[in-house]
Protein backbone atom coordinates (compact mmCIF):
# COMPACT_ATOMS: atom_id res chain seq x y z
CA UNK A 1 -1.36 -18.33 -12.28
CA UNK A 2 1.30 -19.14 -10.09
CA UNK A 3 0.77 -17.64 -6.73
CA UNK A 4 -3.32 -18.48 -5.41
CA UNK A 5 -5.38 -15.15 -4.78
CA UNK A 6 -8.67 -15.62 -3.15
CA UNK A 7 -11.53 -13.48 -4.04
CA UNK A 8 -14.37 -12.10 -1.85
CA UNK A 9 -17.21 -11.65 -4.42
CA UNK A 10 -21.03 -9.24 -2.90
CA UNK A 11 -23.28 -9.62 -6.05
CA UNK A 12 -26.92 -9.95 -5.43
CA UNK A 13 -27.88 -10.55 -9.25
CA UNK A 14 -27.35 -14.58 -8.66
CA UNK A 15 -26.84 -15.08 -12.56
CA UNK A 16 -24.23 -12.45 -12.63
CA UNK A 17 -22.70 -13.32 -9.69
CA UNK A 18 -22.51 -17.00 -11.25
CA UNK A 19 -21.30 -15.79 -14.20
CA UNK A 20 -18.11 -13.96 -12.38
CA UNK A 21 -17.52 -16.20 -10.28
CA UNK A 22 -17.33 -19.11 -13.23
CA UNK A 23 -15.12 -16.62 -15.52
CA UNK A 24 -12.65 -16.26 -12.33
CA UNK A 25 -12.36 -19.80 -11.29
CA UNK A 26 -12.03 -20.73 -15.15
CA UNK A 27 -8.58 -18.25 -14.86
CA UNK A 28 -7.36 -19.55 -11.69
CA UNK A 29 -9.02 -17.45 -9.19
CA UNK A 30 -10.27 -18.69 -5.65
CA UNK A 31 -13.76 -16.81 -5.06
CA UNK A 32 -16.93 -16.80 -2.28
CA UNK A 33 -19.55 -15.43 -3.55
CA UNK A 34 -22.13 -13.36 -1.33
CA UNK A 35 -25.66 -12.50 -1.94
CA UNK A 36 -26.19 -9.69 0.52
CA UNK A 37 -24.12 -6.53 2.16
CA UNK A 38 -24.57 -8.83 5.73
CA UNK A 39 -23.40 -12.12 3.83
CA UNK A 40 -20.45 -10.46 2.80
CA UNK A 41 -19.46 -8.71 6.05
CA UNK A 42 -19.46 -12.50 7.64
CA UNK A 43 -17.59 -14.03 5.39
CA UNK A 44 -15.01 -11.16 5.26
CA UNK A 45 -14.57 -11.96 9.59
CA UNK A 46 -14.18 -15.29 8.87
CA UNK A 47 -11.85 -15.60 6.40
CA UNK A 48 -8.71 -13.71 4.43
CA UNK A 49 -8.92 -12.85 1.06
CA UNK A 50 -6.65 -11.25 -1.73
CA UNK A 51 -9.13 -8.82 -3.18
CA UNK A 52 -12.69 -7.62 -2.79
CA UNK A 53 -15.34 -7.09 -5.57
CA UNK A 54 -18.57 -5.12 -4.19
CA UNK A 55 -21.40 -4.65 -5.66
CA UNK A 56 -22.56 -0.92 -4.64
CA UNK A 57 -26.14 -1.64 -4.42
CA UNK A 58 -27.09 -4.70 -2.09
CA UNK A 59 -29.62 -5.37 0.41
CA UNK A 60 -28.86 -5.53 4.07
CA UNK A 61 -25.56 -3.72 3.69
CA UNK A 62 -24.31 -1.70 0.37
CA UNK A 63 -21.24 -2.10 -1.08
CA UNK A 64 -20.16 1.50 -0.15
CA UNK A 65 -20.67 0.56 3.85
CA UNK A 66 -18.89 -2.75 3.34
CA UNK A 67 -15.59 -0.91 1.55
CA UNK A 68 -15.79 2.05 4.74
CA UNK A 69 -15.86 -1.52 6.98
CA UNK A 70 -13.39 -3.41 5.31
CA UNK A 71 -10.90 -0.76 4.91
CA UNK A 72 -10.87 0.10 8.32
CA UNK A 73 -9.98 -3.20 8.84
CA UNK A 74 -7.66 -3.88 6.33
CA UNK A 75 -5.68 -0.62 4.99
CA UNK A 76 -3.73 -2.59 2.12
CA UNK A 77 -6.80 -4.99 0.74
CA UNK A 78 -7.52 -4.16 -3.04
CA UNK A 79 -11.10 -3.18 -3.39
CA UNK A 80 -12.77 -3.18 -6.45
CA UNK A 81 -16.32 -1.39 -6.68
CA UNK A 82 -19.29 -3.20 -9.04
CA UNK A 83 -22.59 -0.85 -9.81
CA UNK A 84 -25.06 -0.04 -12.75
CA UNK A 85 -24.26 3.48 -12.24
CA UNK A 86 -21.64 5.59 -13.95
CA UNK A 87 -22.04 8.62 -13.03
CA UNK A 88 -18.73 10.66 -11.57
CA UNK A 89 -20.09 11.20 -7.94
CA UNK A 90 -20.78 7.51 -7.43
CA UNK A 91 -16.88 7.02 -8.58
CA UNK A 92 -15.97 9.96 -6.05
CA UNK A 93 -17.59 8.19 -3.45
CA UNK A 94 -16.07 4.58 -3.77
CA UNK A 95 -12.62 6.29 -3.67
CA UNK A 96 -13.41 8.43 -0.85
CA UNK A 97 -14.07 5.78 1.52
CA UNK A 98 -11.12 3.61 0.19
CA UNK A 99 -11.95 1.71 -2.78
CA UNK A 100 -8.95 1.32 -5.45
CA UNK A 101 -10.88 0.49 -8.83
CA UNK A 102 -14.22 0.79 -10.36
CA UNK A 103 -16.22 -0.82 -12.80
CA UNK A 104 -19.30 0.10 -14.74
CA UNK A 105 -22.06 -2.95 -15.33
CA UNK A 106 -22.23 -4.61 -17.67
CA UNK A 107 -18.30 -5.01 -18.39
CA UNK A 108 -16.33 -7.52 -20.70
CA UNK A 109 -14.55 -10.39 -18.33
CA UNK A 110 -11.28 -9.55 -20.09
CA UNK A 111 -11.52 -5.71 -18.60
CA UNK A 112 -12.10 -7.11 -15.10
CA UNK A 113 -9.40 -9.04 -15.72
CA UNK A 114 -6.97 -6.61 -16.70
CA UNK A 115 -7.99 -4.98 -13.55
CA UNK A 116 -7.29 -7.67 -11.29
CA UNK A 117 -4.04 -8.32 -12.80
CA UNK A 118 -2.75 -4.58 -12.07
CA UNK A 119 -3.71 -4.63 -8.65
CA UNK A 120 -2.36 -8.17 -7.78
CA UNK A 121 0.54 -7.12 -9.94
CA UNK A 122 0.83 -3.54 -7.35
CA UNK A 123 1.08 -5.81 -4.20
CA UNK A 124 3.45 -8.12 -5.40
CA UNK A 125 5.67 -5.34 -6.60
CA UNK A 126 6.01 -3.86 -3.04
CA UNK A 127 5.82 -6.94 -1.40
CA UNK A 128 9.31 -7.86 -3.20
CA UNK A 129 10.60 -4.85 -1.97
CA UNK A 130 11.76 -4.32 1.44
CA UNK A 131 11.74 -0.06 2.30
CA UNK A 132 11.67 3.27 1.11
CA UNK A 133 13.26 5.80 3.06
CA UNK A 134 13.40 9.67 2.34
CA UNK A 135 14.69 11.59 5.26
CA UNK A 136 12.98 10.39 8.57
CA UNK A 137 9.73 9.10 6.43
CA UNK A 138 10.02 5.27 5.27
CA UNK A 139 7.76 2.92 3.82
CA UNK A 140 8.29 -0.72 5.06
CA UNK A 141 6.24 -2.86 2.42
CA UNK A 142 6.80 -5.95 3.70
CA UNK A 143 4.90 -4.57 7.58
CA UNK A 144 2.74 -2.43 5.07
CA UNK A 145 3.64 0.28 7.56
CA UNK A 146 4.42 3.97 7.18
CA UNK A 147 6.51 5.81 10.25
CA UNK A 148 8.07 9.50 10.38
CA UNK A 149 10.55 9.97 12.83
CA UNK A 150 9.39 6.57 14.18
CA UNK A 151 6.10 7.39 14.55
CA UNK A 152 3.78 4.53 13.09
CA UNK A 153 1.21 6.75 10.70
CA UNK A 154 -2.14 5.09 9.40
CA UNK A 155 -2.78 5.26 5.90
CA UNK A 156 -5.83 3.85 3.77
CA UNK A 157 -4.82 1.61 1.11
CA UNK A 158 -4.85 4.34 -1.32
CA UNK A 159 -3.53 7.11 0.41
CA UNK A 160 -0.31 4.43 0.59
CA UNK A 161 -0.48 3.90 -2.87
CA UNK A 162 -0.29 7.64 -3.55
CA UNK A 163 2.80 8.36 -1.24
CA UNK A 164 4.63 5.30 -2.81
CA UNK A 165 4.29 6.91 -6.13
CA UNK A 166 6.13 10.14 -4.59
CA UNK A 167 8.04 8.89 -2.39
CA UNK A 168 9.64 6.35 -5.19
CA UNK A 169 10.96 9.43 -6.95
CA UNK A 170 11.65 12.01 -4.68
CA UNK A 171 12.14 15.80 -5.66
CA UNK A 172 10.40 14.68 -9.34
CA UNK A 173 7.10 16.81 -9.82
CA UNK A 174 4.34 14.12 -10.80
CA UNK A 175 1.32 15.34 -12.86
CA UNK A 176 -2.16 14.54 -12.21
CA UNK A 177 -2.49 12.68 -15.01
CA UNK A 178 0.33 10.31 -14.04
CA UNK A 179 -1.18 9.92 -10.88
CA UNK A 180 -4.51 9.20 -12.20
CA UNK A 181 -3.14 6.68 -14.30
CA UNK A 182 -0.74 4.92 -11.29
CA UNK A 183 -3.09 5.32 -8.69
CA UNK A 184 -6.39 5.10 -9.73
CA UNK A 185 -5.60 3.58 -13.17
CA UNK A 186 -7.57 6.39 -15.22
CA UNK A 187 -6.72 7.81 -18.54
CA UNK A 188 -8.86 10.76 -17.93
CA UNK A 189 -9.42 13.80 -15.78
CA UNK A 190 -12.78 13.06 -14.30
CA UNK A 191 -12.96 16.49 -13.52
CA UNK A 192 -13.12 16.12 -9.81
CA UNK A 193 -11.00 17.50 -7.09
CA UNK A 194 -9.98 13.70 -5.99
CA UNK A 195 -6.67 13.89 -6.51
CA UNK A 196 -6.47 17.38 -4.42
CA UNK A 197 -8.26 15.59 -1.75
CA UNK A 198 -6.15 12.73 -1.24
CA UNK A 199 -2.90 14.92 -0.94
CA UNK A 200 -4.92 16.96 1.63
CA UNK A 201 -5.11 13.84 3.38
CA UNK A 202 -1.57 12.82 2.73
CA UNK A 203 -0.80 15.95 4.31
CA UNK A 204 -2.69 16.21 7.19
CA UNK A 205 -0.69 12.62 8.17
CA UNK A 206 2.44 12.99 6.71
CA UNK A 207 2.95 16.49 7.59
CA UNK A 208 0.91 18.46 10.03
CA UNK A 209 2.30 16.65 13.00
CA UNK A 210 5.82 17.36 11.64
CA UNK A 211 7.61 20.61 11.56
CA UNK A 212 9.40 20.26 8.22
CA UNK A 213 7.08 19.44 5.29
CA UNK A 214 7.96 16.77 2.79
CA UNK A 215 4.87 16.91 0.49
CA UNK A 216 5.18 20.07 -2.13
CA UNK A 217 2.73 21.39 -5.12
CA UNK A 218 4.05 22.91 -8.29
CA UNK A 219 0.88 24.67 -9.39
CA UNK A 220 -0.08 23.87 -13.07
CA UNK A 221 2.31 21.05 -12.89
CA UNK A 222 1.78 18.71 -9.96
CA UNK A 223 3.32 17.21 -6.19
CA UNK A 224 6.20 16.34 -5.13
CA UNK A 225 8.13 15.05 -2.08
CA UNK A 226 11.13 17.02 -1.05
């Protein structure tokens, strides 16, 4: 592993915690380890990290109020969500208060893995590149800022994912199930009204403030920027 990530790891079960943190060390990986929600939050002040991995249920703080935290503080910081739980509503609402990836206990090391690597592998894509630019919106990756018409516009670190997807082919209709794949890196229609959401949101930014509008649906087929 080349470039040095550093992982912020909330897991109150101290043998699994162990146990992650040993696997991610063994592979290269920098990683604190927290035992507690308030843990967590004070080591996230005090230091910068690469990723997040939270564990939903914690004492003191749960993992769900430490992703709403973090990502107001950080739009662009991968956030990976850790919970016993499977059920589609807890999945809903990880990604509704920013969280880019989700795993089910207990999980093999080499899915987490796999995870990691496609979310590290997402940053350092944009980060080689400089801009996007479709009529007055661009994407600057390397300020991880949006503007319209030079106005600065605040997106979470999915919504930004999203609109890079779009915005990288303009005028292309993308389905849902490519975007579930690129963006939340599902191979399955949970069933949910997520995606719908999210381009509700994009809209609302991107958008309402705007006269002309840039984000488009095809119905039965999917969205598109134009």
């Amino acid at each position: 592993m080349e470039k040095k990530y550093r992982i912020l790891l909330a897991e109150d079960e101290a043998k699994l915690a162990t146990a992650i943190k040993e696997e991610l060390t063994r592979v290269g990986y920098d990683v604190d380890v927290a035992k507690d929600g308030l843990a967590a939050e004070k080591l996230f002040q005090e230091n910068n990290y690469s990723l997040a991995l939270l564990d939903i249920n914690m004492p003191g703080k749960s993992g769900v109020d430490l992703c709403r935290d973090f990502r107001k503080s950080s739009a662009k910081l991968p956030i990976v969500m850790l919970t016993a739980m499977g059920e589609i509503h807890d999945k809903v609402e990880a990604f509704d208060v920013g969280a880019d990836d989700y795993l089910v206990k207990p999980f093999h090391f080499d899915e987490l893995f796999a995870r990691l690597k496609v979310l590290f592998k997402r940053i350092d894509t944009t980060d080689s590149q400089e801009k996007l630019v479709y009529e007055d919106l661009e994407i600057d990756f390397k300020q991880k800022s949006v503007t319209r018409s030079g106005v600065v516009i605040n997106l979470t670190s999915k919504e930004f994912t999203l609109l890079t997807l779009l915005l990288r082919t303009p005028e292309r209709v993308i389905s849902k199930q490519e975007i579930l794949e690129k963006v939340w890196d599902l191979s399955f229609d949970t069933g949910t009204n997520t995606i719908e959401v999210y381009i509700s949101f994009l809209r609302n930014k991107i958008d309402k403030p705007f006269e002309k509008k840039l984000i488009h649906t095809k119905p039965g087929f999917g969205y598109y920027i134009k």
